[in-house]
Protein backbone atom coordinates (compact mmCIF):
# COMPACT_ATOMS: atom_id res chain seq x y z
CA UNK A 1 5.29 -13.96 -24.07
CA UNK A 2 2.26 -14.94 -22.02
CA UNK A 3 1.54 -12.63 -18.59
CA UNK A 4 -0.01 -14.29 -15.92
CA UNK A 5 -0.73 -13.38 -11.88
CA UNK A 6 -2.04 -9.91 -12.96
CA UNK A 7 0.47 -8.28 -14.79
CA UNK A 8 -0.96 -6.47 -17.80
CA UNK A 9 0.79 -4.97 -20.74
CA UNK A 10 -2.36 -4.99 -23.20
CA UNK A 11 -6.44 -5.66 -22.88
CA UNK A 12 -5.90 -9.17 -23.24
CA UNK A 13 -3.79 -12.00 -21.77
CA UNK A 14 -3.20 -14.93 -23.38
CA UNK A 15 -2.76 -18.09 -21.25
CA UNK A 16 -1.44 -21.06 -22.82
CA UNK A 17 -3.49 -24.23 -22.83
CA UNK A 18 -0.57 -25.76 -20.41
CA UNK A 19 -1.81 -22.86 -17.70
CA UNK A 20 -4.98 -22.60 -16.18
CA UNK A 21 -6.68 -19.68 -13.81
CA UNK A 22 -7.11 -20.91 -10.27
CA UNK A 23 -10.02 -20.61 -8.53
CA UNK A 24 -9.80 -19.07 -4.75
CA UNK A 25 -12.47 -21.09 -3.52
CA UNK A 26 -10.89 -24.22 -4.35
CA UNK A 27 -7.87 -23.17 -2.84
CA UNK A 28 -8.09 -25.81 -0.58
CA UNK A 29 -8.62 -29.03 -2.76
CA UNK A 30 -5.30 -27.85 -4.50
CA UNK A 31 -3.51 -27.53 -1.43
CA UNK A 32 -4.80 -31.23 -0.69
CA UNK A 33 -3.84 -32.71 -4.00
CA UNK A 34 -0.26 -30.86 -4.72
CA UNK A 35 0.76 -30.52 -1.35
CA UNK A 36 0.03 -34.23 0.88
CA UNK A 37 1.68 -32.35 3.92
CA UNK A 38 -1.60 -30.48 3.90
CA UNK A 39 0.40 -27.18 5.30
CA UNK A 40 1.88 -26.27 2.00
CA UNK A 41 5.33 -25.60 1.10
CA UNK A 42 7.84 -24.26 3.92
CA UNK A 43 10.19 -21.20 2.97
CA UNK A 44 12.96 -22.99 1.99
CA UNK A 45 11.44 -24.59 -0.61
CA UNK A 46 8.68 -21.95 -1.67
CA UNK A 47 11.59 -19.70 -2.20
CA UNK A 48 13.69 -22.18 -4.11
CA UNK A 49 14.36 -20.27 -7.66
CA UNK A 50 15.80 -23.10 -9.30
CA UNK A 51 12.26 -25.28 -8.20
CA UNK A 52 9.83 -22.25 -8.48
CA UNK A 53 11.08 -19.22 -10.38
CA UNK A 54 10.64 -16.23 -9.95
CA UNK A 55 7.59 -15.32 -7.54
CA UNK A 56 5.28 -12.17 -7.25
CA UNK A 57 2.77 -10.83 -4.89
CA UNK A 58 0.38 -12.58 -6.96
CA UNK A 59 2.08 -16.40 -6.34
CA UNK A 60 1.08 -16.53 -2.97
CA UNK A 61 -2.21 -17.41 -0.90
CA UNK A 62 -2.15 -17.23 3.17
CA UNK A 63 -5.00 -19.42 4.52
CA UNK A 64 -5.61 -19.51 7.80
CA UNK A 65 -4.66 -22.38 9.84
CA UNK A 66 -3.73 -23.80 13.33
CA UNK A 67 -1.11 -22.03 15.45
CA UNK A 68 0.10 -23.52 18.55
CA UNK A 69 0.52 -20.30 20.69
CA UNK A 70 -1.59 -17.31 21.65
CA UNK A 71 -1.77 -13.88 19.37
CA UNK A 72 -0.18 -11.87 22.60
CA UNK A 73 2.72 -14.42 22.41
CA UNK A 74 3.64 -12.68 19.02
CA UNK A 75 6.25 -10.19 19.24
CA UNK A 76 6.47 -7.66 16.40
CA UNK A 77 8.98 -5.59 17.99
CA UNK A 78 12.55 -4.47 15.82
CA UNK A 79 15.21 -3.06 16.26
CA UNK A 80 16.41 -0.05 14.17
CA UNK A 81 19.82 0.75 15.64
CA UNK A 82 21.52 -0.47 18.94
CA UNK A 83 19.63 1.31 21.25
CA UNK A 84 15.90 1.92 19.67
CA UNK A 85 13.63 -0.58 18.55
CA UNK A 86 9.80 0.03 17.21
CA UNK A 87 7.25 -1.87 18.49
CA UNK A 88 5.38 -1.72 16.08
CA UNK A 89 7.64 -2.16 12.54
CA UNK A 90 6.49 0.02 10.25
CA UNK A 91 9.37 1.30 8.19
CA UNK A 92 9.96 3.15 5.00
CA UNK A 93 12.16 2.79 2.25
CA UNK A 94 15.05 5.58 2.27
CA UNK A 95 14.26 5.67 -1.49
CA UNK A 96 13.81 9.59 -3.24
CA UNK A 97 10.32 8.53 -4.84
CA UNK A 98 9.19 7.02 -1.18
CA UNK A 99 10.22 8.96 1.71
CA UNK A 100 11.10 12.63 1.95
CA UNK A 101 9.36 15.01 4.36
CA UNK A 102 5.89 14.70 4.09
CA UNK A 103 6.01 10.31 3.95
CA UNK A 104 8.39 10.75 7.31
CA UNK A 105 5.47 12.75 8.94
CA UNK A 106 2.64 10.15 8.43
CA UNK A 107 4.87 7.68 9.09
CA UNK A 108 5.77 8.66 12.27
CA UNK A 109 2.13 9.56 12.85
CA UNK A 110 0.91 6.01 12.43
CA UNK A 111 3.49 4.92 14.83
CA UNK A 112 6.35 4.00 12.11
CA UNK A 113 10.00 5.50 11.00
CA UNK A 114 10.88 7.54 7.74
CA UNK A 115 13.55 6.88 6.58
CA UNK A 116 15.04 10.12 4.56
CA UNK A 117 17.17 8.80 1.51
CA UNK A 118 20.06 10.11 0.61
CA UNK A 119 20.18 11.27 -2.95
CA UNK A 120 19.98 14.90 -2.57
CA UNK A 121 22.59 17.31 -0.93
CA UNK A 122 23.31 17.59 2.69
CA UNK A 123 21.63 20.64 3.25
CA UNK A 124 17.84 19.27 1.66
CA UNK A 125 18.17 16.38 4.08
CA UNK A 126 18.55 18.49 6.63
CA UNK A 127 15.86 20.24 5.30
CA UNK A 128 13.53 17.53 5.42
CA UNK A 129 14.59 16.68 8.92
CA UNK A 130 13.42 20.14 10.14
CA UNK A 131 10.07 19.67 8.47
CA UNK A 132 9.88 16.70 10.04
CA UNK A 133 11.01 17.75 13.78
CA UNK A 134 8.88 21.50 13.58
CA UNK A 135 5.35 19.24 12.44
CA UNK A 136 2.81 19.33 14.77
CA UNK A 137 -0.47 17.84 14.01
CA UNK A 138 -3.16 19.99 12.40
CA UNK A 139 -0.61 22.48 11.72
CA UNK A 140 -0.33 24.14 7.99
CA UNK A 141 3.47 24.00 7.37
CA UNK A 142 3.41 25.71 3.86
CA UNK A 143 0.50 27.69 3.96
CA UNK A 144 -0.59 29.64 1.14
CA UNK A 145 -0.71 33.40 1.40
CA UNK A 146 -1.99 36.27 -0.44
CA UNK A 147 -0.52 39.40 -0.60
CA UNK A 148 -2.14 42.94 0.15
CA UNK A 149 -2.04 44.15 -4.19
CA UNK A 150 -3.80 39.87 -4.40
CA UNK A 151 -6.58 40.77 -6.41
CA UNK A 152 -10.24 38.88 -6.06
CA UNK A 153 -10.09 37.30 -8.91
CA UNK A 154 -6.28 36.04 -8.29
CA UNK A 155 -8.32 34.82 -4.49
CA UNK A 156 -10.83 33.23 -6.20
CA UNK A 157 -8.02 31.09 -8.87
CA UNK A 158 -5.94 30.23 -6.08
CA UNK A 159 -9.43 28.63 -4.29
CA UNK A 160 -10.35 27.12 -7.51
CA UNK A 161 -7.12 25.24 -7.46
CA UNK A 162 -6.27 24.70 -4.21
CA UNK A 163 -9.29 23.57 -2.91
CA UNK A 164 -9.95 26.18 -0.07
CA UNK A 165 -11.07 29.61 0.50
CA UNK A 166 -9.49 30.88 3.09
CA UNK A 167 -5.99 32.66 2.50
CA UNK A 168 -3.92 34.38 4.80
CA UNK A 169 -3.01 38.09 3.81
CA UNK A 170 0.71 38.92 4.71
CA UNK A 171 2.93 41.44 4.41
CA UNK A 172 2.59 43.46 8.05
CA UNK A 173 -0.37 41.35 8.88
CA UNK A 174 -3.56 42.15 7.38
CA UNK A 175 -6.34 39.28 8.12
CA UNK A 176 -7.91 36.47 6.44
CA UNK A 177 -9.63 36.64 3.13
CA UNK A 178 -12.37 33.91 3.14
CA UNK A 179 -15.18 32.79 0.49
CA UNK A 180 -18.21 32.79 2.39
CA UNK A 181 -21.43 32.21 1.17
């Protein structure tokens, strides 16, 4: 079967003589000869299965156009539950390969809601709700620590993998350990 609009199984796509690639730059000549409204399709029909199929990302093209109203007439605010609403909609999917702790935090960072999903046991979600409620900016919330017996060498793996050099030393407290040069 043919791929088109991007999707790639192998090296090469094979596009039947009936298709042809688009070019973006004559985006608008094709919008003047398929579409004689010259504003496109509206959503009804653009999302009309039995006239257009299935559609991807990839089926689309925004152009810019004439709008009738100022930019700070635009509302993007909505509503999450009765009584809260984000101005700012940035939401994420309560799905268990999207959003658990760490998603939640930069979510809520940039303004936006986490949603945690559901398909783990009570007590992990309320887990990842702590996480979420303790996190203050800049702060290291699972730090990595070395013990007193940590040799150098063990010091200088954990840098090679982790990326840093300086390590905590617990037990009673003991100090830093730090790679400087």
């Amino acid at each position: 079967m043919p791929l088109t609009n991007g999707d790639v199984v192998s090296s090469t796509i094979n596009l039947s003589a009936a298709q042809q690639r688009l070019d973006f730059s004559t985006a608008l000549e094709v919008l003047s000869e398929e579409y004689p409204s010259g504003d496109g399709l509206d959503a009804k029909t653009l999302l009309d299965s039995k006239i257009n199929g299935g559609l991807t990302y990839n089926d689309f093209l925004v152009l810019p156009g004439y709008i009738g109203f100022a930019a700070s007439d635009v509302a993007l605010e909505s509503p999450v539950t009765k009584r809260i609403s984000l101005k700012t909609p940035l939401v994420s999917s309560p799905m268990d390969t999207v959003t658990e702790h760490s998603m939640a935090i930069h979510m809520a960072l940039l303004g936006g809601l986490g949603v945690i999903h559901h398909n783990c046991s009570v007590e992990d979600q309320a887990e990842m709700v702590r996480k979420v409620k303790r996190f203050e900016n800049g702060f290291i919330l699972d730090p990595v620590v070395l013990s007193p017996t940590t040799t150098v060498g063990e010091a200088k793996q954990l840098k090679e993998k982790w990326g840093f050099g300086g390590f905590p030393v617990t037990g009673m407290f003991y100090g830093f350990f730090i790679d400087v040069e």
